[in-house]
N, C-alpha and C. Protein backbone atom coordinates (compact mmCIF):
# COMPACT_ATOMS: atom_id res chain seq x y z
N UNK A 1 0.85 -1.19 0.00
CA UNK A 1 0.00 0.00 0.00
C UNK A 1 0.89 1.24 0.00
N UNK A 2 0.68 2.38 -0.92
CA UNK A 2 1.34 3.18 -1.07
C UNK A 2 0.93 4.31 0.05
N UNK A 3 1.81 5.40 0.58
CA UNK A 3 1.57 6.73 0.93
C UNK A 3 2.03 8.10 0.66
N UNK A 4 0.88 8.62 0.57
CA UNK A 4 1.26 9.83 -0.03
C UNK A 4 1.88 10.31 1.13
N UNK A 5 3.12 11.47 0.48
CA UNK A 5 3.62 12.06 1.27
C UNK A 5 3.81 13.74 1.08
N UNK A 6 3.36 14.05 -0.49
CA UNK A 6 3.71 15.40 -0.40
C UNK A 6 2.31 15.68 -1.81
N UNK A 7 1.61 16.65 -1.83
CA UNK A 7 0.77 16.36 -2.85
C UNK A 7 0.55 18.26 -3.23
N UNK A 8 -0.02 18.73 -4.50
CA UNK A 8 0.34 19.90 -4.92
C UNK A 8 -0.46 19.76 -6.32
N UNK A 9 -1.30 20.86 -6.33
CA UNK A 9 -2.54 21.09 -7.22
C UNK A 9 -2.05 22.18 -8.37
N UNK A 10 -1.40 21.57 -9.15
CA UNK A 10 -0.78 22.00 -10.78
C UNK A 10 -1.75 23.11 -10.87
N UNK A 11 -3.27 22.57 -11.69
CA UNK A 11 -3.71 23.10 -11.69
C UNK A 11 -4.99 22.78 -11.50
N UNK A 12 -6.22 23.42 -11.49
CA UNK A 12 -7.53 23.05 -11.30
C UNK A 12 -8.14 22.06 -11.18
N UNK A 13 -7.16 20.84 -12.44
CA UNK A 13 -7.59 19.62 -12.64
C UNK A 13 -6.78 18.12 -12.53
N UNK A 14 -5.19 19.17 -11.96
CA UNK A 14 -4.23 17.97 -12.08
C UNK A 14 -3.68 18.19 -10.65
N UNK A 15 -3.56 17.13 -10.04
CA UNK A 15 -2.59 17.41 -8.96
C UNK A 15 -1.41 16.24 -8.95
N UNK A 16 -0.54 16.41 -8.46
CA UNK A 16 0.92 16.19 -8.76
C UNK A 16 1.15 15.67 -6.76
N UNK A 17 1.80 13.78 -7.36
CA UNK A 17 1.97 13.80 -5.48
C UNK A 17 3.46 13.03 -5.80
N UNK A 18 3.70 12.80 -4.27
CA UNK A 18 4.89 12.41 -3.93
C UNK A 18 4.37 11.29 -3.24
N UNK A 19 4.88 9.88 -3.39
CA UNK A 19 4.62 8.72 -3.14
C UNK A 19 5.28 7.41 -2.35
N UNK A 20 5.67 7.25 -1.09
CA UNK A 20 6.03 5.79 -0.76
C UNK A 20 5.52 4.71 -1.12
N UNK A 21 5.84 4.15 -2.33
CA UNK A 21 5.43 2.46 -2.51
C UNK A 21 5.94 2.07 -3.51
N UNK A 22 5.05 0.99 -3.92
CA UNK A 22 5.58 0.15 -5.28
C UNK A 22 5.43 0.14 -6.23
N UNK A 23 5.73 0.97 -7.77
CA UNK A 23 5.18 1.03 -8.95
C UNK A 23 4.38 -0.01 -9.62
N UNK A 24 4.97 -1.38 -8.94
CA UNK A 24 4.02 -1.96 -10.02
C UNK A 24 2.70 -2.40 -9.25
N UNK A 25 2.83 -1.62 -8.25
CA UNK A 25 1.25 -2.09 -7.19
C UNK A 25 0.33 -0.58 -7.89
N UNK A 26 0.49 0.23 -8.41
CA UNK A 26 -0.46 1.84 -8.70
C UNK A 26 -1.36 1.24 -9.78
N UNK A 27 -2.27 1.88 -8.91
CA UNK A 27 -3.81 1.72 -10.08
C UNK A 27 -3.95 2.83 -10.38
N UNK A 28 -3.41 3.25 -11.70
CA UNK A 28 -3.42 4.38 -12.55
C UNK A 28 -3.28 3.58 -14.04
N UNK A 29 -4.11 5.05 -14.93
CA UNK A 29 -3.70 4.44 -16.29
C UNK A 29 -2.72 3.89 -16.98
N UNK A 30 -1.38 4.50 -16.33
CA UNK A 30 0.17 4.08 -17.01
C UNK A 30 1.01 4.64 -15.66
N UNK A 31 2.03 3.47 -15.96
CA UNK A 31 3.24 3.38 -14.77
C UNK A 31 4.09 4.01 -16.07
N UNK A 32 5.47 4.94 -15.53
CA UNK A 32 6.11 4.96 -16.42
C UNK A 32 7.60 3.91 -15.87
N UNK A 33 8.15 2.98 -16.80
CA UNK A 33 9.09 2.17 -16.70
C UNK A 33 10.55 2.90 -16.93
N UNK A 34 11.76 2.98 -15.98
CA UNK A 34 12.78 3.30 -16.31
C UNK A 34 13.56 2.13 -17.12
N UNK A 35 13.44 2.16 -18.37
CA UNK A 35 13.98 1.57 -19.72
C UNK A 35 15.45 1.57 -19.97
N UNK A 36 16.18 0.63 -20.76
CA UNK A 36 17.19 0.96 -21.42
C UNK A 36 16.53 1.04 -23.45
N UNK A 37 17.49 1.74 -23.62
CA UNK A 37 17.41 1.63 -25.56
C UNK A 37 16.59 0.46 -26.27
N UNK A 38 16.89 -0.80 -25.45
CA UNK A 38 16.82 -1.80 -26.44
C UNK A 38 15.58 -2.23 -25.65
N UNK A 39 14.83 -1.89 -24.98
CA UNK A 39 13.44 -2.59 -23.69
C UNK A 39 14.16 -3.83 -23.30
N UNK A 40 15.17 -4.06 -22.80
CA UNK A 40 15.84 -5.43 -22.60
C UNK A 40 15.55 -5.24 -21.00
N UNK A 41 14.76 -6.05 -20.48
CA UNK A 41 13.79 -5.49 -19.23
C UNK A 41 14.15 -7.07 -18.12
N UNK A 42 16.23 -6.95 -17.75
CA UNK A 42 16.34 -7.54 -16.96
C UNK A 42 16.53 -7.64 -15.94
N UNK A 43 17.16 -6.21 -15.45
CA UNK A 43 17.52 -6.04 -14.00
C UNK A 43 16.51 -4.82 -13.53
N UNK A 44 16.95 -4.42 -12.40
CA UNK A 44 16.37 -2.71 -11.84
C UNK A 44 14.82 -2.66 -11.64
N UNK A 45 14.01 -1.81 -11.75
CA UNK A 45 12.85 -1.52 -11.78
C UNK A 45 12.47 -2.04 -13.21
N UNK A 46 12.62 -2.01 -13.90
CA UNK A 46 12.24 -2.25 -15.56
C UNK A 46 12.43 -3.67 -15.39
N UNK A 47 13.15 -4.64 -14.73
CA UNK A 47 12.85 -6.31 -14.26
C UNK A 47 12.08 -6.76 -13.27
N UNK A 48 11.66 -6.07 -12.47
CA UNK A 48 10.96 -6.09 -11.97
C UNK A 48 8.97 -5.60 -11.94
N UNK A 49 9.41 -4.92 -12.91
CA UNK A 49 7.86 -4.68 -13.64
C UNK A 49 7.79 -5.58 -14.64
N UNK A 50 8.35 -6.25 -15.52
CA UNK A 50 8.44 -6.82 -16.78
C UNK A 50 7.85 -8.66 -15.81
N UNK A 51 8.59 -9.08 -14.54
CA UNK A 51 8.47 -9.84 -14.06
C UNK A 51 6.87 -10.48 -13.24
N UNK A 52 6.69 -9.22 -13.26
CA UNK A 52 5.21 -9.06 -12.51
C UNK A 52 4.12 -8.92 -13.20
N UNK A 53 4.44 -8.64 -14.54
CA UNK A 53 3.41 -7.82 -15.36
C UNK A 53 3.48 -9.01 -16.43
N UNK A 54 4.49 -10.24 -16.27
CA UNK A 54 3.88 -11.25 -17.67
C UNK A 54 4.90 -10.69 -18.57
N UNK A 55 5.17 -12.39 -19.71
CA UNK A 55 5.86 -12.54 -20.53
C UNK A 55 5.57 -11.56 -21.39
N UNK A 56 4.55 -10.71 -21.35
CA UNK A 56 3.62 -10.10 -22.55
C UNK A 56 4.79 -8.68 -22.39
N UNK A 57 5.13 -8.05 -21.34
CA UNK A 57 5.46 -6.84 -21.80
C UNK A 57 7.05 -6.90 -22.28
N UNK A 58 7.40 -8.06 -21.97
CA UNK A 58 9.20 -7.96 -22.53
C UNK A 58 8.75 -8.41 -24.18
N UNK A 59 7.68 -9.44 -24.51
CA UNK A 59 7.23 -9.61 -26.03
C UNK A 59 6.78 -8.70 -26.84
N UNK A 60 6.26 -7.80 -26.14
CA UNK A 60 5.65 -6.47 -26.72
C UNK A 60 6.32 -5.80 -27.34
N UNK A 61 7.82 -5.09 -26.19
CA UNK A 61 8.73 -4.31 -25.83
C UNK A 61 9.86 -4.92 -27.17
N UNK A 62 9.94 -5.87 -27.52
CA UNK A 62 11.08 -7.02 -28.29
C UNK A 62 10.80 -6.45 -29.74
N UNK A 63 9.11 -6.73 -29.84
CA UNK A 63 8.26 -6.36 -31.21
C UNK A 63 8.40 -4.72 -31.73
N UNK A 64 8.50 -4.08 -30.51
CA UNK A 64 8.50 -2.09 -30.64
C UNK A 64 10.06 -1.95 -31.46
N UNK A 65 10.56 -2.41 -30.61
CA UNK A 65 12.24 -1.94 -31.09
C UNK A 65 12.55 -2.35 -32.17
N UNK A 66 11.96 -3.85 -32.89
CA UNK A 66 11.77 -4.26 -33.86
C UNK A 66 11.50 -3.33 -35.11
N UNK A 67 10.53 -3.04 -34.65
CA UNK A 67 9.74 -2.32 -35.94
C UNK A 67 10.00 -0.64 -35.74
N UNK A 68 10.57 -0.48 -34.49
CA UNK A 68 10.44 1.32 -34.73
C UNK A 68 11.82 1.61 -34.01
N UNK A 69 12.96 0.72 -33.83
CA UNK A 69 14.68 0.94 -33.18
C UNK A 69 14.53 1.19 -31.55
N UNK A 70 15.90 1.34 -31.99
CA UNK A 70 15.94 1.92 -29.90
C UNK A 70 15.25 3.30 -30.09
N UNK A 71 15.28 2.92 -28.24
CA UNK A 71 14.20 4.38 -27.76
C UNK A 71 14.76 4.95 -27.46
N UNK A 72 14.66 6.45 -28.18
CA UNK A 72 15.35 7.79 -27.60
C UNK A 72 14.81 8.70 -25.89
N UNK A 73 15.44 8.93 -25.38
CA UNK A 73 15.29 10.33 -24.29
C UNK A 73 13.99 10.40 -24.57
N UNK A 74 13.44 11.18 -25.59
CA UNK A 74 12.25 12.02 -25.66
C UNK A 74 10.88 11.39 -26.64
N UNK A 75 11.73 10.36 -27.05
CA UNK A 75 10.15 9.29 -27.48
C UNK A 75 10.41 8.09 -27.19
N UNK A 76 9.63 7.87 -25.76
CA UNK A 76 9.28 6.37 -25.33
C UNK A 76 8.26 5.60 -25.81
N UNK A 77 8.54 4.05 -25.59
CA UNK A 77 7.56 3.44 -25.88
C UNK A 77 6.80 3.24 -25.13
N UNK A 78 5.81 2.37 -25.47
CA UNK A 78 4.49 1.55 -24.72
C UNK A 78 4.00 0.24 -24.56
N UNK A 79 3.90 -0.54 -23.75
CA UNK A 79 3.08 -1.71 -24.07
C UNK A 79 1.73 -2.05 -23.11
N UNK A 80 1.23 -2.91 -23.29
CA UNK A 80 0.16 -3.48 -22.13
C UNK A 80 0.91 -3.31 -21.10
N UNK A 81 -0.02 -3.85 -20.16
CA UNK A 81 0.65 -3.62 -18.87
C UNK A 81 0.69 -5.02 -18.10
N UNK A 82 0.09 -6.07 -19.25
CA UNK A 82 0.02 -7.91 -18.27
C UNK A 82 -1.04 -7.43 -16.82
N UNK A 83 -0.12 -8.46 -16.10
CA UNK A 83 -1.33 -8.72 -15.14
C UNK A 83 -0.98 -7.26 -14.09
N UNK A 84 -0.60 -6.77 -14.28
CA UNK A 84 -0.02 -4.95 -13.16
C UNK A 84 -1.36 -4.63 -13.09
N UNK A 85 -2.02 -3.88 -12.36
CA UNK A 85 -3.21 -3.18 -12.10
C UNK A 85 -3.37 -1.56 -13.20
N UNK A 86 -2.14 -1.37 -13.83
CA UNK A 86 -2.56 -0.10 -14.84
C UNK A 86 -3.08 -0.68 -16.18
N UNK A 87 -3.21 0.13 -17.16
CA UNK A 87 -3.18 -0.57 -18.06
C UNK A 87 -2.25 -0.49 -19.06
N UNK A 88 -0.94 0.49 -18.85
CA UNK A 88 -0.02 0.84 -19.75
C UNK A 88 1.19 0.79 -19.16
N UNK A 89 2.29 0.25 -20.00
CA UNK A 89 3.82 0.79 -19.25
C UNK A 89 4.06 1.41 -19.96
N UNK A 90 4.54 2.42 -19.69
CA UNK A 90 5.33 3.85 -20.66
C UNK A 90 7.08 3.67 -20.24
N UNK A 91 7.78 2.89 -20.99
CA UNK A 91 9.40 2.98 -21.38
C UNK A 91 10.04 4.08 -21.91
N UNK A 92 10.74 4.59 -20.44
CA UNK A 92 11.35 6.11 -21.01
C UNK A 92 12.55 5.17 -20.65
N UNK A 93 13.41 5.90 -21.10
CA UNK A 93 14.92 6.15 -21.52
C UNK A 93 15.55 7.30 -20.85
N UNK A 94 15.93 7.00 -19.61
CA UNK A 94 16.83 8.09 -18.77
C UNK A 94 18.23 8.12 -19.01
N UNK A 95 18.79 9.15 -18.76
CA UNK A 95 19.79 9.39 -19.20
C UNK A 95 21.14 8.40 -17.95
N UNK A 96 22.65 8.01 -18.30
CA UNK A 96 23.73 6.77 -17.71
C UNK A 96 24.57 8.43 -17.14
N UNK A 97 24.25 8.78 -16.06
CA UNK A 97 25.23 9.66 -15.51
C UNK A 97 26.27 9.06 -16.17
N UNK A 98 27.15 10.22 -16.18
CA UNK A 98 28.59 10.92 -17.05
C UNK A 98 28.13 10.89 -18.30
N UNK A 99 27.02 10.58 -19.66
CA UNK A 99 27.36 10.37 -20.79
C UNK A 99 27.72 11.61 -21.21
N UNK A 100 27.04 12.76 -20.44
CA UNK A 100 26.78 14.04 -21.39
C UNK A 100 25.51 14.56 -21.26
N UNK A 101 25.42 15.88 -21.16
CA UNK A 101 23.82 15.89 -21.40
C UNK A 101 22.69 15.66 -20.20
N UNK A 102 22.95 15.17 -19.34
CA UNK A 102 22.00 14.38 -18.93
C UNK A 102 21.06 15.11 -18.15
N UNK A 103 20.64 16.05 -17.55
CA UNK A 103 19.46 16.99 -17.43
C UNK A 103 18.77 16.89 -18.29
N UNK A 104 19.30 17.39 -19.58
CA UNK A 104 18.39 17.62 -20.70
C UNK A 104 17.41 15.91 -21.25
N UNK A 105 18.54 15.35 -21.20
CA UNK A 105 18.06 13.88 -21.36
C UNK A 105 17.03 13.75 -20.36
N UNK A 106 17.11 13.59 -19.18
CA UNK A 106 16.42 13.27 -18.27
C UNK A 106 14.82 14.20 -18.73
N UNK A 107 15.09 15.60 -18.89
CA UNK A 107 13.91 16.60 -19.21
C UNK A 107 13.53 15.82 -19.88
N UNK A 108 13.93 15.51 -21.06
CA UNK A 108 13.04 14.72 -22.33
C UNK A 108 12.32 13.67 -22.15
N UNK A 109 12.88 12.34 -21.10
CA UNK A 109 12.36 11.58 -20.87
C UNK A 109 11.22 11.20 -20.24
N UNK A 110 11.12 12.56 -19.38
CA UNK A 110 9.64 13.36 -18.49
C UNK A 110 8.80 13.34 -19.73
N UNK A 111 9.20 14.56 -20.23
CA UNK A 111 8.22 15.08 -21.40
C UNK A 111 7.72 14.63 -22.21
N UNK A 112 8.63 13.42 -22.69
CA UNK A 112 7.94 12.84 -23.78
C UNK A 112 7.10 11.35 -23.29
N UNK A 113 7.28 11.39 -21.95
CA UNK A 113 6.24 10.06 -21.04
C UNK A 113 4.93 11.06 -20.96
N UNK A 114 4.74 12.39 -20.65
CA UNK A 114 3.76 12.60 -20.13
C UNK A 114 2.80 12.55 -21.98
N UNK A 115 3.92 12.99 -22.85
CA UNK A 115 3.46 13.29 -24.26
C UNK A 115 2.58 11.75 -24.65
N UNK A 116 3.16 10.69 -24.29
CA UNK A 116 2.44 9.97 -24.88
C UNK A 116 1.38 9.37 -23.83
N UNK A 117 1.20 9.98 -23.11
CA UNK A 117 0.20 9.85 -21.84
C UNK A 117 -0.75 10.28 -22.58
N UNK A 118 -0.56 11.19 -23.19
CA UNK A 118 -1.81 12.54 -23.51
C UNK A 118 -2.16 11.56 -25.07
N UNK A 119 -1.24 11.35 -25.45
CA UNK A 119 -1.66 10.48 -26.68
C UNK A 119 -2.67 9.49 -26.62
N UNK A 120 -2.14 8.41 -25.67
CA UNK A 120 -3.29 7.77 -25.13
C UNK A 120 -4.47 7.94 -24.41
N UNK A 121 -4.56 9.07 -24.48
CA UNK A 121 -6.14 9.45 -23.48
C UNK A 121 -5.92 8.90 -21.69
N UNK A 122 -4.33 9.00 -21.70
CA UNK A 122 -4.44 8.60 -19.81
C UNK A 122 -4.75 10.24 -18.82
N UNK A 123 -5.53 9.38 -17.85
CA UNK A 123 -6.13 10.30 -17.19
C UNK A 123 -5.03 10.35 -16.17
N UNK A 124 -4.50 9.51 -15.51
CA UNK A 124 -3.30 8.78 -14.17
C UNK A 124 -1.71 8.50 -14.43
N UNK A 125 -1.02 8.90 -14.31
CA UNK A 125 0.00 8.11 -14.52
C UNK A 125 1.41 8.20 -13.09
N UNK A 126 1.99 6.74 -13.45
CA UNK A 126 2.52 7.28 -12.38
C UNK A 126 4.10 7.07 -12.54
N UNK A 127 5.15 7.48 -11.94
CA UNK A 127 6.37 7.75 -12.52
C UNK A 127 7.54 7.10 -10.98
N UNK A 128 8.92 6.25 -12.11
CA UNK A 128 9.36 5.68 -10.97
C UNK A 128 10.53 7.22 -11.31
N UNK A 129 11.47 7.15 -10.20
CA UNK A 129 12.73 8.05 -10.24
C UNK A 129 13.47 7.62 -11.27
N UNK A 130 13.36 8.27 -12.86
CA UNK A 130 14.05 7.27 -13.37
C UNK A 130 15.69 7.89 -13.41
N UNK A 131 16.65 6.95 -13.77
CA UNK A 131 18.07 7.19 -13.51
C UNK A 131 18.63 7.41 -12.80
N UNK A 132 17.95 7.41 -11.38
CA UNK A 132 18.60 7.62 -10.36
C UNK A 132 18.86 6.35 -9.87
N UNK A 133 18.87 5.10 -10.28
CA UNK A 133 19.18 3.48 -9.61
C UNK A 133 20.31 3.58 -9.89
N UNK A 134 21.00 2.30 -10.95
CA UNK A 134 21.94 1.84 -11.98
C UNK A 134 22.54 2.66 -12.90
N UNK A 135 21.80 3.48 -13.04
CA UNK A 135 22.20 4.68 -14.44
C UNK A 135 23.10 5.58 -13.30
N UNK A 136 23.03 5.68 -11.98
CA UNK A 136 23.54 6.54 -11.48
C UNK A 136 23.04 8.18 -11.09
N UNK A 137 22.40 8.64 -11.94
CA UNK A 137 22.13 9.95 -11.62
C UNK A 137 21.56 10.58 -10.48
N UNK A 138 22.77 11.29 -9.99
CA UNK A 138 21.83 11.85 -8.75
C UNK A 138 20.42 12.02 -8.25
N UNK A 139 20.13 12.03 -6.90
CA UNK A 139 18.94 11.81 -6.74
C UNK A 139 18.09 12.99 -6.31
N UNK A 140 19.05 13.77 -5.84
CA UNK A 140 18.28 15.30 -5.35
C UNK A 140 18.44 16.20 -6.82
N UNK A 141 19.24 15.90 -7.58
CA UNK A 141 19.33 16.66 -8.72
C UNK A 141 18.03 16.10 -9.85
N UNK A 142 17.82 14.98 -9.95
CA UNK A 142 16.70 14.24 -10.42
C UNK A 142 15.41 14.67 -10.30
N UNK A 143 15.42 14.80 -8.58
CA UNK A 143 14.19 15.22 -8.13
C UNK A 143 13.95 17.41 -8.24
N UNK A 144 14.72 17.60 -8.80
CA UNK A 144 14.43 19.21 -9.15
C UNK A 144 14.13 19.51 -10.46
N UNK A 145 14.45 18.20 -11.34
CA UNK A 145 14.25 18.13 -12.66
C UNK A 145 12.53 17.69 -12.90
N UNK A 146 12.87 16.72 -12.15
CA UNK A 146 11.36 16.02 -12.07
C UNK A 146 10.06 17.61 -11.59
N UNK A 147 10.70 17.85 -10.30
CA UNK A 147 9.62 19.07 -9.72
C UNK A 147 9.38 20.11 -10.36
N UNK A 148 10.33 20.24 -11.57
CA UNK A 148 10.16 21.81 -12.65
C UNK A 148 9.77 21.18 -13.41
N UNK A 149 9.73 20.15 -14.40
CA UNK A 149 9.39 19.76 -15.58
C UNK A 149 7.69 19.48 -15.62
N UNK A 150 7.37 18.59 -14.47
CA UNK A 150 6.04 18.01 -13.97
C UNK A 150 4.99 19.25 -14.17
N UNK A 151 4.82 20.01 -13.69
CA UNK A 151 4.41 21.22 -13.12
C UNK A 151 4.48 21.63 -14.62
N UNK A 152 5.84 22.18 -15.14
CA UNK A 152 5.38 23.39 -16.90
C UNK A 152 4.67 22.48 -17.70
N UNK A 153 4.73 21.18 -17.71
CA UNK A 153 4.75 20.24 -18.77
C UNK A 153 2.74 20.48 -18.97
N UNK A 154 2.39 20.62 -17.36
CA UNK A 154 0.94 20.76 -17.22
C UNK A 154 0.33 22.18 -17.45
N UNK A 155 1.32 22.95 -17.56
CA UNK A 155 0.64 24.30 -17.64
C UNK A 155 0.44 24.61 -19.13
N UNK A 156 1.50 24.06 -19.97
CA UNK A 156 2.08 24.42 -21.43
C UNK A 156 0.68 24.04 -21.95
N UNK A 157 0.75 22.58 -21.55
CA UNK A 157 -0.13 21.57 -22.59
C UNK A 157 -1.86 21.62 -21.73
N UNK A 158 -2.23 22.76 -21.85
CA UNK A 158 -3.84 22.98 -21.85
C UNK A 158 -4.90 21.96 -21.87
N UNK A 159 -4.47 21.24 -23.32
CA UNK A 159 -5.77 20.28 -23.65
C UNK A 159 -5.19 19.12 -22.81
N UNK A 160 -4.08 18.33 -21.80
CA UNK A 160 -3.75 17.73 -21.39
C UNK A 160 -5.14 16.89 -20.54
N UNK A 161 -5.46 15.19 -20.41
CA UNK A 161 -7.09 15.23 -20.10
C UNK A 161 -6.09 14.40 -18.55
N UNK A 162 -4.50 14.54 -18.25
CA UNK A 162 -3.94 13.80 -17.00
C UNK A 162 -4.47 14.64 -15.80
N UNK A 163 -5.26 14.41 -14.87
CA UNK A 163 -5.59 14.94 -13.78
C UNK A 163 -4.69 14.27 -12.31
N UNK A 164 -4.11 13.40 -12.76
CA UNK A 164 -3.46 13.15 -11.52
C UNK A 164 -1.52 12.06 -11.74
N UNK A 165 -0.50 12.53 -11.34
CA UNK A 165 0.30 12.38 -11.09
C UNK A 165 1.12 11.93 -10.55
N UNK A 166 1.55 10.66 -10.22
CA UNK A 166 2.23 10.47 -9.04
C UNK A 166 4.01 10.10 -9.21
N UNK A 167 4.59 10.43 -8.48
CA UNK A 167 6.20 10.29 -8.57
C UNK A 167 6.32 9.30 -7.28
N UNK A 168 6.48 7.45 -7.93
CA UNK A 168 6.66 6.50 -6.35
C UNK A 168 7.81 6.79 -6.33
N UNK A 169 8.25 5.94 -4.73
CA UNK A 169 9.92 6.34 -5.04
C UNK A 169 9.61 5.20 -3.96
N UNK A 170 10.69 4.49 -3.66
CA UNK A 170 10.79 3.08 -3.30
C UNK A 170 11.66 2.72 -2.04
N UNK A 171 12.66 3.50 -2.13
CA UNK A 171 13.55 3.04 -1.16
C UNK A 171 13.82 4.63 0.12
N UNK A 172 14.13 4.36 1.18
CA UNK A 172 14.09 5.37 2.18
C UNK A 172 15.13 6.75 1.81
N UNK A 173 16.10 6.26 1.19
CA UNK A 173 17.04 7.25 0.85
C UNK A 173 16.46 8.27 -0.16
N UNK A 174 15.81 7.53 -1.42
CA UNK A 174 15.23 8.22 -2.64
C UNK A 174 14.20 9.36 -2.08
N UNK A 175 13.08 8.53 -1.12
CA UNK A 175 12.00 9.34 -0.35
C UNK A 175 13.14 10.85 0.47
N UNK A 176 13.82 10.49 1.31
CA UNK A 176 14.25 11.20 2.32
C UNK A 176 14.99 12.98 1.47
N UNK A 177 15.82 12.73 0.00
CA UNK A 177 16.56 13.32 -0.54
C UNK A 177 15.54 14.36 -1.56
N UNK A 178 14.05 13.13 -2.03
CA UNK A 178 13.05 13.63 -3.21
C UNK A 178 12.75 15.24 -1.98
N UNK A 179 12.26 14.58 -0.65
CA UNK A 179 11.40 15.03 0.21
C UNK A 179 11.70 16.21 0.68
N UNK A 180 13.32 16.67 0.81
CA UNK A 180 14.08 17.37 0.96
C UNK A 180 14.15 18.78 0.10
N UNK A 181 14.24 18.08 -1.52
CA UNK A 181 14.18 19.28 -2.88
C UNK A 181 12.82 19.84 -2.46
N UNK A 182 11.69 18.85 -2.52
CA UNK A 182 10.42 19.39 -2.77
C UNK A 182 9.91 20.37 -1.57
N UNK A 183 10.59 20.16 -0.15
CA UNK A 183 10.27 21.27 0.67
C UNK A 183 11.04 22.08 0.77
N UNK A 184 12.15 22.11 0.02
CA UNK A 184 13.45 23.72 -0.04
C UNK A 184 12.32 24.54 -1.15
N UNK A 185 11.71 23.78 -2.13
CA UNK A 185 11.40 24.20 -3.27
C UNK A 185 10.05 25.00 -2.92
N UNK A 186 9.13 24.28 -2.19
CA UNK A 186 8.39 24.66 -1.30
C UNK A 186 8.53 26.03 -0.83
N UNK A 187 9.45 26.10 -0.14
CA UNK A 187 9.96 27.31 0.63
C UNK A 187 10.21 28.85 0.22
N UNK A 188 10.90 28.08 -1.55
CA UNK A 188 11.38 29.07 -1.95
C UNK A 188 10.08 30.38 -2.54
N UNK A 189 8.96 29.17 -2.83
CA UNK A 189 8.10 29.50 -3.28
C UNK A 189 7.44 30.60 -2.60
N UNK A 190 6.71 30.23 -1.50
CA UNK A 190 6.30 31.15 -0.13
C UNK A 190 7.23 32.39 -0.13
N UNK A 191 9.19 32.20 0.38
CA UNK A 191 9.04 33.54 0.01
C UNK A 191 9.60 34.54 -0.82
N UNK A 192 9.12 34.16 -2.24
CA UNK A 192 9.40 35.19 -3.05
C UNK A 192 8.39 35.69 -3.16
């Protein structure tokens, strides 16, 4: 069972939370999966959703790359979601601290999960920390990327029909560091 821990009303119709639990336990329209290039979905969070969710989403994932290559930063894929309680995995592609780039990478990989959210008519979705496991990328720096991107991504895109948001985060350190940005950020807000 998940808990909310920090929650924040984008706008009128979307609110945006902060989450203790397990991605592949969220009953929302789409989990987003932290991916590599090729959906090769063996270790990390991305093996562990692929494991839970049925042979179907690593067969899916095999068939995408097939027919449309590796997945870039800023256009992820999709498959069913097997037996998971959503009905979509959304495979972003976070950026391997040191390659280069990797804010921007990381931005894209937001943007273009929520992009094909909106594609699909998801109302829910919910998002693991991606690149901050195995890939390495910091985790308080992650989480300021995540807290600015989330937020414009909803203001920009008007016709957006996502009313609700969630960022899980899994382990005590990820929570303790996310929890940290989002109430400096908090702060800063109040007083300017």
């Amino acid at each position: 069972m998940s808990e909310t821990l920090r929650e924040y009303a984008i706008s009128n119709k979307c609110l945006f939370q902060v989450v203790n639990g397990d991605i592949t336990e969220e009953y929302v329209d789409a989990i987003v999966n932290a991916a590599n290039k090729e959906l090769m979905h063996g270790g990390g969070v991305a093996g562990v959703i692929a494991r839970k969710g049925g042979r179907q989403i690593q067969q899916q994932s095999t068939a995408w790359v097939q027919k449309f290559g590796i997945v870039e930063h800023g256009s992820p894929a999709y498959t069913d979601a097997g037996k998971l309680p959503c009905r979509f995995v959304i495979h972003a592609v976070g950026p391997i601290w040191g390659e280069g780039d990797e804010d921007a990478k990381l931005t894209a990989a937001i943007r273009g999960s929520l992009r094909v959210a909106d594609q699909l008519g998801i109302k829910s979705i919910a998002f693991t920390a991606i690149s901050t496991g195995i890939y390495g990328f910091p985790k308080a720096r992650a989480a300021r990327i995540f807290f600015q991107v989330i937020p414009e991504y909803i203001k920009e895109n008007t016709t957006s029909q996502i009313n609700l948001i969630r960022l899980v985060l899994y382990d005590r350190l990820t929570v303790k560091l996310f929890l940290d940005v989002w109430d400096d950020l908090f702060v800063e807000k109040v007083n300017e």
